[in-house]
C-alpha atoms as a PDB file:
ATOM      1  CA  UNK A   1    -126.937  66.264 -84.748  1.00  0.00           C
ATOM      2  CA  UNK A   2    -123.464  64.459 -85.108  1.00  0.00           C
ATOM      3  CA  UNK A   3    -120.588  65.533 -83.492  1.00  0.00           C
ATOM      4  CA  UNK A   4    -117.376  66.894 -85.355  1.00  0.00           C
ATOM      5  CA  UNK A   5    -114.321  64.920 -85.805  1.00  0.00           C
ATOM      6  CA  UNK A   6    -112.392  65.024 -82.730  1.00  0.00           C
ATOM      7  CA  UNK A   7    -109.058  65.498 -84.535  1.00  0.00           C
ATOM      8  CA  UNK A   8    -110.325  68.802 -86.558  1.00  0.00           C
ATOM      9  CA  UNK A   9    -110.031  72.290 -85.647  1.00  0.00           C
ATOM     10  CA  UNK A  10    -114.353  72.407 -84.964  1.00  0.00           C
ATOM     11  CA  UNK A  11    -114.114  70.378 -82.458  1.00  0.00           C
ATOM     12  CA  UNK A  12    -110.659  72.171 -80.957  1.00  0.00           C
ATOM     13  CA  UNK A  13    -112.574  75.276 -81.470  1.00  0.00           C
ATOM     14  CA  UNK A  14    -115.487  74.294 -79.740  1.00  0.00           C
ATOM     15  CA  UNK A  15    -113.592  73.001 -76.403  1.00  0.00           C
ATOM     16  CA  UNK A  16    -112.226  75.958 -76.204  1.00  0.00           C
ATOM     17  CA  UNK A  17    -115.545  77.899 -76.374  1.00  0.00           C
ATOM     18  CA  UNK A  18    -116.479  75.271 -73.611  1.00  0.00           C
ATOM     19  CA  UNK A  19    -114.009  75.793 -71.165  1.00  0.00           C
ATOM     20  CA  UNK A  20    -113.883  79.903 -71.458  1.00  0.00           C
ATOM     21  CA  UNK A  21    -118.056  80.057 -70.822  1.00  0.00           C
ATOM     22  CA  UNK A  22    -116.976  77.522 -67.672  1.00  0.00           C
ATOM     23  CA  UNK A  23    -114.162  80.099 -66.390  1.00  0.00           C
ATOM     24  CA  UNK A  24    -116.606  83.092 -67.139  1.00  0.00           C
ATOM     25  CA  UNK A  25    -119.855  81.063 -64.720  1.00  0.00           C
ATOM     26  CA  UNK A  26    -116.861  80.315 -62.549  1.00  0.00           C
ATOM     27  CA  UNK A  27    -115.806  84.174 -62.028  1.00  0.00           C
ATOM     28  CA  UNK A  28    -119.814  85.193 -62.308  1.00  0.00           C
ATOM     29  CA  UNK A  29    -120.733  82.376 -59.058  1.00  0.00           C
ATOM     30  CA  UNK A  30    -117.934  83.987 -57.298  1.00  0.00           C
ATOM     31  CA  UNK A  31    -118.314  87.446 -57.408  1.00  0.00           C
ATOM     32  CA  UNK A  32    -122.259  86.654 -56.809  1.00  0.00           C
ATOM     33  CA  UNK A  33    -121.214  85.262 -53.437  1.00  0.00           C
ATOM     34  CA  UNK A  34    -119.081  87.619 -52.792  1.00  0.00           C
ATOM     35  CA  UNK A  35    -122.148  90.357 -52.965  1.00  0.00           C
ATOM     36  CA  UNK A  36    -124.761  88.173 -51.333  1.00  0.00           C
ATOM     37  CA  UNK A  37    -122.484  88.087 -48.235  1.00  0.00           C
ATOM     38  CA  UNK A  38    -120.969  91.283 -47.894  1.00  0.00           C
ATOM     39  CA  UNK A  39    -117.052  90.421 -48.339  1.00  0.00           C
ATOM     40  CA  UNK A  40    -116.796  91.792 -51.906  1.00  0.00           C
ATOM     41  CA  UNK A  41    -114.964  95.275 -51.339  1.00  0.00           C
ATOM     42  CA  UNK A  42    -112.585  93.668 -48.484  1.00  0.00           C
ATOM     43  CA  UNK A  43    -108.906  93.396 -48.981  1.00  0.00           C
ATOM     44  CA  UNK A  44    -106.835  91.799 -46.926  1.00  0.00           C
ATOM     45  CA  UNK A  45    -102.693  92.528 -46.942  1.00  0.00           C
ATOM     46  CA  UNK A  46    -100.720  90.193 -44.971  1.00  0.00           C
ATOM     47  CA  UNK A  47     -98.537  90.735 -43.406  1.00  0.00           C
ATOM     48  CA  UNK A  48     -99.981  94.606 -42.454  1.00  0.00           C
ATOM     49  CA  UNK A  49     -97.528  97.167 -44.566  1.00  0.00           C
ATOM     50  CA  UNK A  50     -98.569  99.568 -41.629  1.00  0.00           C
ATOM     51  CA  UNK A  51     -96.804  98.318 -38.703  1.00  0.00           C
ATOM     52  CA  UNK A  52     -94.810 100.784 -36.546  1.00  0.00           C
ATOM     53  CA  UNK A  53     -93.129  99.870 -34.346  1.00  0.00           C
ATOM     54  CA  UNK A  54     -90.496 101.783 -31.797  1.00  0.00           C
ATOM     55  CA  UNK A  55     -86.702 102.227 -32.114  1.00  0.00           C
ATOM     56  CA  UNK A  56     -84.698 101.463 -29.368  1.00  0.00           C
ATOM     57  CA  UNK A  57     -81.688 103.679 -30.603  1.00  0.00           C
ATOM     58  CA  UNK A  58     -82.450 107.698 -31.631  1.00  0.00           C
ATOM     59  CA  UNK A  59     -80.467 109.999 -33.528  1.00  0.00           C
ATOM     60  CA  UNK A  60     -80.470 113.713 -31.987  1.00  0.00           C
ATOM     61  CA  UNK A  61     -80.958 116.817 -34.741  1.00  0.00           C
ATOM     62  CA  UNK A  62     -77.413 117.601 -34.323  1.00  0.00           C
ATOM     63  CA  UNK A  63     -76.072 113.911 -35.238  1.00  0.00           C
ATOM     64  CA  UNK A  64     -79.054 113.873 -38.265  1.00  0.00           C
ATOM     65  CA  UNK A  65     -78.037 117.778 -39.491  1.00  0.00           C
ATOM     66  CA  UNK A  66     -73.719 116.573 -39.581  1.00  0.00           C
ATOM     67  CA  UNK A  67     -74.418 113.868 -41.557  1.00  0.00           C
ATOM     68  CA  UNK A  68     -76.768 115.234 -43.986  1.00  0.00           C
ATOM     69  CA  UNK A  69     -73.835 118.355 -44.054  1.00  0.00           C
ATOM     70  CA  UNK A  70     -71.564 115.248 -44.856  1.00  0.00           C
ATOM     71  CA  UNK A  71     -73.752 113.591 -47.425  1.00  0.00           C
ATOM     72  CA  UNK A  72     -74.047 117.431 -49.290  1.00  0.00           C
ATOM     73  CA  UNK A  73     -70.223 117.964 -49.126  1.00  0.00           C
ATOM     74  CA  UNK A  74     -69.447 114.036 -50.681  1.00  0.00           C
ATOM     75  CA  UNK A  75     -71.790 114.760 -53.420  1.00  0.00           C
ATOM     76  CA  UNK A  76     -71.016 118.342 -54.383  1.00  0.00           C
ATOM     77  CA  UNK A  77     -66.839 116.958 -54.364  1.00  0.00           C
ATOM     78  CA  UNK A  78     -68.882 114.508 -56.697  1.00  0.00           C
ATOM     79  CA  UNK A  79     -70.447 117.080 -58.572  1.00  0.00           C
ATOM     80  CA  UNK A  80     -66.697 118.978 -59.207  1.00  0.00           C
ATOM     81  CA  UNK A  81     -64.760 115.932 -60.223  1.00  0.00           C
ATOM     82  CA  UNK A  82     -67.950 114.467 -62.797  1.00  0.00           C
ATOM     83  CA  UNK A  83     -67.292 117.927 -64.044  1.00  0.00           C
ATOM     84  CA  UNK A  84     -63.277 118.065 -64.501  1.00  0.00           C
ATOM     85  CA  UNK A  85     -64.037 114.387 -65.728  1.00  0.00           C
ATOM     86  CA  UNK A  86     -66.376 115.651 -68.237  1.00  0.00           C
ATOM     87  CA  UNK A  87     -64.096 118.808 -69.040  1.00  0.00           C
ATOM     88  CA  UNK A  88     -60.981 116.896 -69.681  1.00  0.00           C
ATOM     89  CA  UNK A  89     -63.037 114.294 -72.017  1.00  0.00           C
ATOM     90  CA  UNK A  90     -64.449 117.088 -74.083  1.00  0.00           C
ATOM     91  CA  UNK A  91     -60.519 118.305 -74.683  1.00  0.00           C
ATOM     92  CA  UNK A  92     -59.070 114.909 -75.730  1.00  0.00           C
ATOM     93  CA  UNK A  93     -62.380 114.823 -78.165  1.00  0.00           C
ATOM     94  CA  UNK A  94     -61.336 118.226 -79.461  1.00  0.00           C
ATOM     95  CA  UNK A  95     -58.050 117.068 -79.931  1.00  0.00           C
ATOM     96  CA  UNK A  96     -58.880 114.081 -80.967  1.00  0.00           C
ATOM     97  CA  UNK A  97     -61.180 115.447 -83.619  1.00  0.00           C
ATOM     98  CA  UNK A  98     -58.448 118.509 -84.974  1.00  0.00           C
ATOM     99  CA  UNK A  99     -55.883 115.618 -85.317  1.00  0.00           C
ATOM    100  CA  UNK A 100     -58.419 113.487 -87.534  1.00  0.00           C
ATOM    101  CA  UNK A 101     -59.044 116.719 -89.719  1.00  0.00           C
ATOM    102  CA  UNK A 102     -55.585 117.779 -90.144  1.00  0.00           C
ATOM    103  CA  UNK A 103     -54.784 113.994 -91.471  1.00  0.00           C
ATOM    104  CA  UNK A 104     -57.968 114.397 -93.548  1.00  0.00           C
ATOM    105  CA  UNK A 105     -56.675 117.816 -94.973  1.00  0.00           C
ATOM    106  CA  UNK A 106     -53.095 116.294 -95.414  1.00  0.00           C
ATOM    107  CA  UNK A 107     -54.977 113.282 -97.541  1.00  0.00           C
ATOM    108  CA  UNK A 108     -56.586 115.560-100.091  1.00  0.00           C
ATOM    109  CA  UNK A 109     -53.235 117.507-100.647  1.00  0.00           C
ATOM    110  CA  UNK A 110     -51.940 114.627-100.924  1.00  0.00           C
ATOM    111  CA  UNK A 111     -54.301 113.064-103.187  1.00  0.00           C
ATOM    112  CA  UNK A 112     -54.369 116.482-105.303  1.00  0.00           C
ATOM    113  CA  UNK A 113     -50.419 116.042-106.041  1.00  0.00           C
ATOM    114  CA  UNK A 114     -51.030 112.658-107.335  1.00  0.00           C
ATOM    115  CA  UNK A 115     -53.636 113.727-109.385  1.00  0.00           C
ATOM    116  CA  UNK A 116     -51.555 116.732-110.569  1.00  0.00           C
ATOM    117  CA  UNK A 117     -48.439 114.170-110.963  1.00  0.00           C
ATOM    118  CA  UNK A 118     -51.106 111.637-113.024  1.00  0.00           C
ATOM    119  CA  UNK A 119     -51.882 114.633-115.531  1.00  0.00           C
ATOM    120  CA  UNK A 120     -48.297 115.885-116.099  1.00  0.00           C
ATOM    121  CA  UNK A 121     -47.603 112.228-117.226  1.00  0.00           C
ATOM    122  CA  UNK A 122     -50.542 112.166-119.240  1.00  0.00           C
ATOM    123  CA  UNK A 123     -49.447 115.424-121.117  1.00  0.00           C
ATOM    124  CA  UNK A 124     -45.787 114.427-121.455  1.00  0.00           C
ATOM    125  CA  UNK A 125     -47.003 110.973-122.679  1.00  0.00           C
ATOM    126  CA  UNK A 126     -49.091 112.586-124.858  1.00  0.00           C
ATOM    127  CA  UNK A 127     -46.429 114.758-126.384  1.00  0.00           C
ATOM    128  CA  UNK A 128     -44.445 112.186-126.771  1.00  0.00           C
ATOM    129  CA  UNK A 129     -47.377 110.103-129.220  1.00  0.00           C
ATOM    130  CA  UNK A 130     -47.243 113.174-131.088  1.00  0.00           C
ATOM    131  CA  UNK A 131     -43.199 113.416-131.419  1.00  0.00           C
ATOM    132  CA  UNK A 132     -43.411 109.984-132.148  1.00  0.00           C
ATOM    133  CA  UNK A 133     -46.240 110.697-134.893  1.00  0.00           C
ATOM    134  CA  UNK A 134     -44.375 113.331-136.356  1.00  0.00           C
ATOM    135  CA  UNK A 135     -41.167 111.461-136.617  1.00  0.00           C
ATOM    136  CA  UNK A 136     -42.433 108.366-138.416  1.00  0.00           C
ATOM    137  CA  UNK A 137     -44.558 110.711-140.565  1.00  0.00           C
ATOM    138  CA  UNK A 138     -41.347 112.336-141.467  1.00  0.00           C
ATOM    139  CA  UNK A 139     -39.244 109.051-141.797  1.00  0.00           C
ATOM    140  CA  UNK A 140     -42.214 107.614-144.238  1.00  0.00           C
ATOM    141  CA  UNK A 141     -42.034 110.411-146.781  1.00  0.00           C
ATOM    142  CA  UNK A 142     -39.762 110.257-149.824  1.00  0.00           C
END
């Protein structure tokens, strides 16, 4: 049997077969050990998560229940102004938002006298063709 090319995908394909059966034996040998001797389920964390260890300094209840008293009265004055904050945004978007429709609504009028302008013009300009039609109808016969 002759071997592929070395330059064509066969032979690329067939390294690669190669070296993922020699990973797989690898992984196989190794857990294998690992059962023969016992050492397979063992896990090892270093350094040890569990270390306690004393304090030198404690904190009485009293000292622990003021400051959590202080931590719940910073948070609810959070609380109120994230609310006002959230209050006075919602106005200026109210505001914001009438503002944008009355220019909207002052558009169309706007836009509607224009129109009503461009049709007056139209009629007089037609009336005028007419007059104008009538005239040199007029001024042609004997």
């Amino acid at each position: 049997m002759a071997l592929p090319d070395p330059n064509s995908y066969e032979s690329i394909g067939r390294l690669i077969t190669a070296a993922a059966a020699a990973v797989a034996m690898i992984n196989q040998g190794h857990a294998f050990v690992g059962r023969v001797t016992g050492k397979e389920n063992e896990r090892t964390i270093s350094p040890s998560p569990l270390t306690v260890r004393g304090e030198k300094e404690f904190v009485t209840k009293e000292e622990f229940e003021a400051f959590t008293a202080e931590i719940k009265g910073d948070y609810a004055k959070l609380q109120d102004s994230l609310t006002a904050f959230d209050k006075s945004l919602r106005g200026e978007m109210k505001e914001d938002a009438t503002l944008l429709h009355e220019k909207i609504n002052a558009f169309g009028q706007a836009l509607a006298r224009v129109e009503s302008s461009d049709h007056e013009k139209s009629n007089l300009m037609r009336q005028m063709h007419e007059d104008i039609r009538t005239f040199l109808v007029r001024a042609v016969k004997p």
